[in-house]
Protein backbone atom coordinates (compact mmCIF):
# COMPACT_ATOMS: atom_id res chain seq x y z
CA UNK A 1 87.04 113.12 97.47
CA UNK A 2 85.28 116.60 96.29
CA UNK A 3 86.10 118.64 93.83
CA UNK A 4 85.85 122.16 95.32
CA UNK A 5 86.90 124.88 92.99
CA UNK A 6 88.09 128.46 94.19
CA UNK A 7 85.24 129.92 92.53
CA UNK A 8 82.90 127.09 93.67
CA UNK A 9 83.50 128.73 96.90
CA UNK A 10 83.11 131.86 96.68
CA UNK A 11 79.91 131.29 95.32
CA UNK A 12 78.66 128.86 98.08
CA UNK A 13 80.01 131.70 100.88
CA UNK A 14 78.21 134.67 98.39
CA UNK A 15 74.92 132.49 98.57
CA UNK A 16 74.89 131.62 102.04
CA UNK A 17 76.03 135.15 103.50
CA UNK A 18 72.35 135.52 103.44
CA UNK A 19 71.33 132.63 105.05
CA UNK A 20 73.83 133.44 108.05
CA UNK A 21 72.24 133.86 111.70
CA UNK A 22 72.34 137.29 112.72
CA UNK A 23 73.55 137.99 116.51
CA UNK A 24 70.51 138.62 118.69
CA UNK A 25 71.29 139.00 122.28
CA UNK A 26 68.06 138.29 123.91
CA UNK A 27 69.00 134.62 122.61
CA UNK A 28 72.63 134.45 122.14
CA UNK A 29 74.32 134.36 125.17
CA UNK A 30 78.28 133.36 125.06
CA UNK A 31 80.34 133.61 127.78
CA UNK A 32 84.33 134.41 127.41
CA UNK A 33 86.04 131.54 128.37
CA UNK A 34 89.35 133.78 128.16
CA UNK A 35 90.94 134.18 131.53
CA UNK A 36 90.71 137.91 132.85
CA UNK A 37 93.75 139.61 132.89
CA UNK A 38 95.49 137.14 131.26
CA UNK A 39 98.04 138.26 128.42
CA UNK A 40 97.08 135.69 125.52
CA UNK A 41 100.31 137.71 123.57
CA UNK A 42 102.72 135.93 125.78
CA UNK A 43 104.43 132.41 125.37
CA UNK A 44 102.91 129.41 126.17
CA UNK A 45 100.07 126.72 124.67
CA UNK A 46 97.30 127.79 123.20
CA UNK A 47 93.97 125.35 122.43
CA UNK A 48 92.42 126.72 119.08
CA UNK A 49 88.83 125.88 117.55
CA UNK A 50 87.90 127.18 114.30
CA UNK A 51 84.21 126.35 113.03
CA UNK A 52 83.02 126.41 109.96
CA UNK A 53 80.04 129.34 108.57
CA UNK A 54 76.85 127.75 109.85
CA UNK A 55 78.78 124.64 110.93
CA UNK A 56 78.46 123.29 107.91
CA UNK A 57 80.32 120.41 106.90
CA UNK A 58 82.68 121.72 104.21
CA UNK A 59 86.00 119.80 105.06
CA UNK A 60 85.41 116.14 104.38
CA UNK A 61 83.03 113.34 105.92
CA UNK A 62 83.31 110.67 108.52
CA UNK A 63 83.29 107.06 106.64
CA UNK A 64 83.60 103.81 109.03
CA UNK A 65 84.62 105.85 111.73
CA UNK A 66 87.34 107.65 109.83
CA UNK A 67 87.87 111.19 108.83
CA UNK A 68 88.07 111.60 104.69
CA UNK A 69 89.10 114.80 103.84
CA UNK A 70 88.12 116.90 100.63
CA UNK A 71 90.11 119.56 99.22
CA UNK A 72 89.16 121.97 101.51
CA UNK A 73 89.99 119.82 104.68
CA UNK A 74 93.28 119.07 102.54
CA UNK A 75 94.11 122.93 102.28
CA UNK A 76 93.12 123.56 106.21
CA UNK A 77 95.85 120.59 107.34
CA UNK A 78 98.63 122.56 104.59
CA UNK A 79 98.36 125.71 106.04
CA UNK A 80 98.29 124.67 109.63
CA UNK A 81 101.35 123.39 108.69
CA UNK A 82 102.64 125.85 106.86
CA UNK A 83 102.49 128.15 110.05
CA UNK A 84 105.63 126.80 111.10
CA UNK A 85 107.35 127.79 108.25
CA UNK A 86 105.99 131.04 108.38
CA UNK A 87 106.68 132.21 111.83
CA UNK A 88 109.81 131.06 113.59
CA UNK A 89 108.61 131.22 116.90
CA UNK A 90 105.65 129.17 116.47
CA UNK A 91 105.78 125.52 117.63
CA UNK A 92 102.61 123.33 116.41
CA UNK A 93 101.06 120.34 118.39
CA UNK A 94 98.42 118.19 117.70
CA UNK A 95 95.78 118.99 115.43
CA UNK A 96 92.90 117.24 114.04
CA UNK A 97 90.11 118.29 110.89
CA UNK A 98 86.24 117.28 111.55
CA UNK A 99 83.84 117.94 108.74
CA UNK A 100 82.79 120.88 110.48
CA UNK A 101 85.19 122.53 112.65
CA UNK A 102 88.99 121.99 113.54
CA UNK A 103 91.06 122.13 116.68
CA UNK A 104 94.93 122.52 117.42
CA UNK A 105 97.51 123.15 119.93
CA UNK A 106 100.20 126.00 119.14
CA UNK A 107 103.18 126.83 120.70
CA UNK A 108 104.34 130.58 121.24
């Protein structure tokens, strides 16, 4: 497991703020998948995806098939987690941590 330090961090998102692509919309083209009209404020399930800067791999590795998380993976799974505690009408699902990118079902 890594050692990531606070300031090891900061430093790593200071140096790479440069390195970040820049929108250009002759060649980025992403379509909403959000359903028009749709009130996403009101109750229900919601499917969340949360990538990383780059998509770099900054929450663990797969090994043998198997997700290994480092300390940053380890503080992404606490706070998801934690939301529970910190809202009362949230409700969490599944959820799972990829080196990359993370995805998980909340209930409103």
């Amino acid at each position: 497991m890594t050692n990531i330090t606070e300031s090891a961090i900061e430093k790593f998102a200071i140096e790479s703020k440069d390195d970040a692509v820049k929108y250009n919309p002759d060649i980025h083209h992403r379509c909403s998948i959000r359903l028009k009209g749709y009130d996403y404020s009101q109750a229900g399930l919601y499917f969340i995806t949360a990538c990383t800067q780059n998509r770099l791999c900054l929450f663990g590795e797969i090994e043998k098939g198997e997700m290994i998380l480092n300390n940053a993976g380890i503080m992404i799974d606490k706070w998801w987690n934690e939301l529970k505690h910190k809202y009362r009408n949230v409700e969490l699902h599944e959820q799972i941590i990829m080196p990359n990118h993370f995805h998980g079902i909340i209930q409103i």
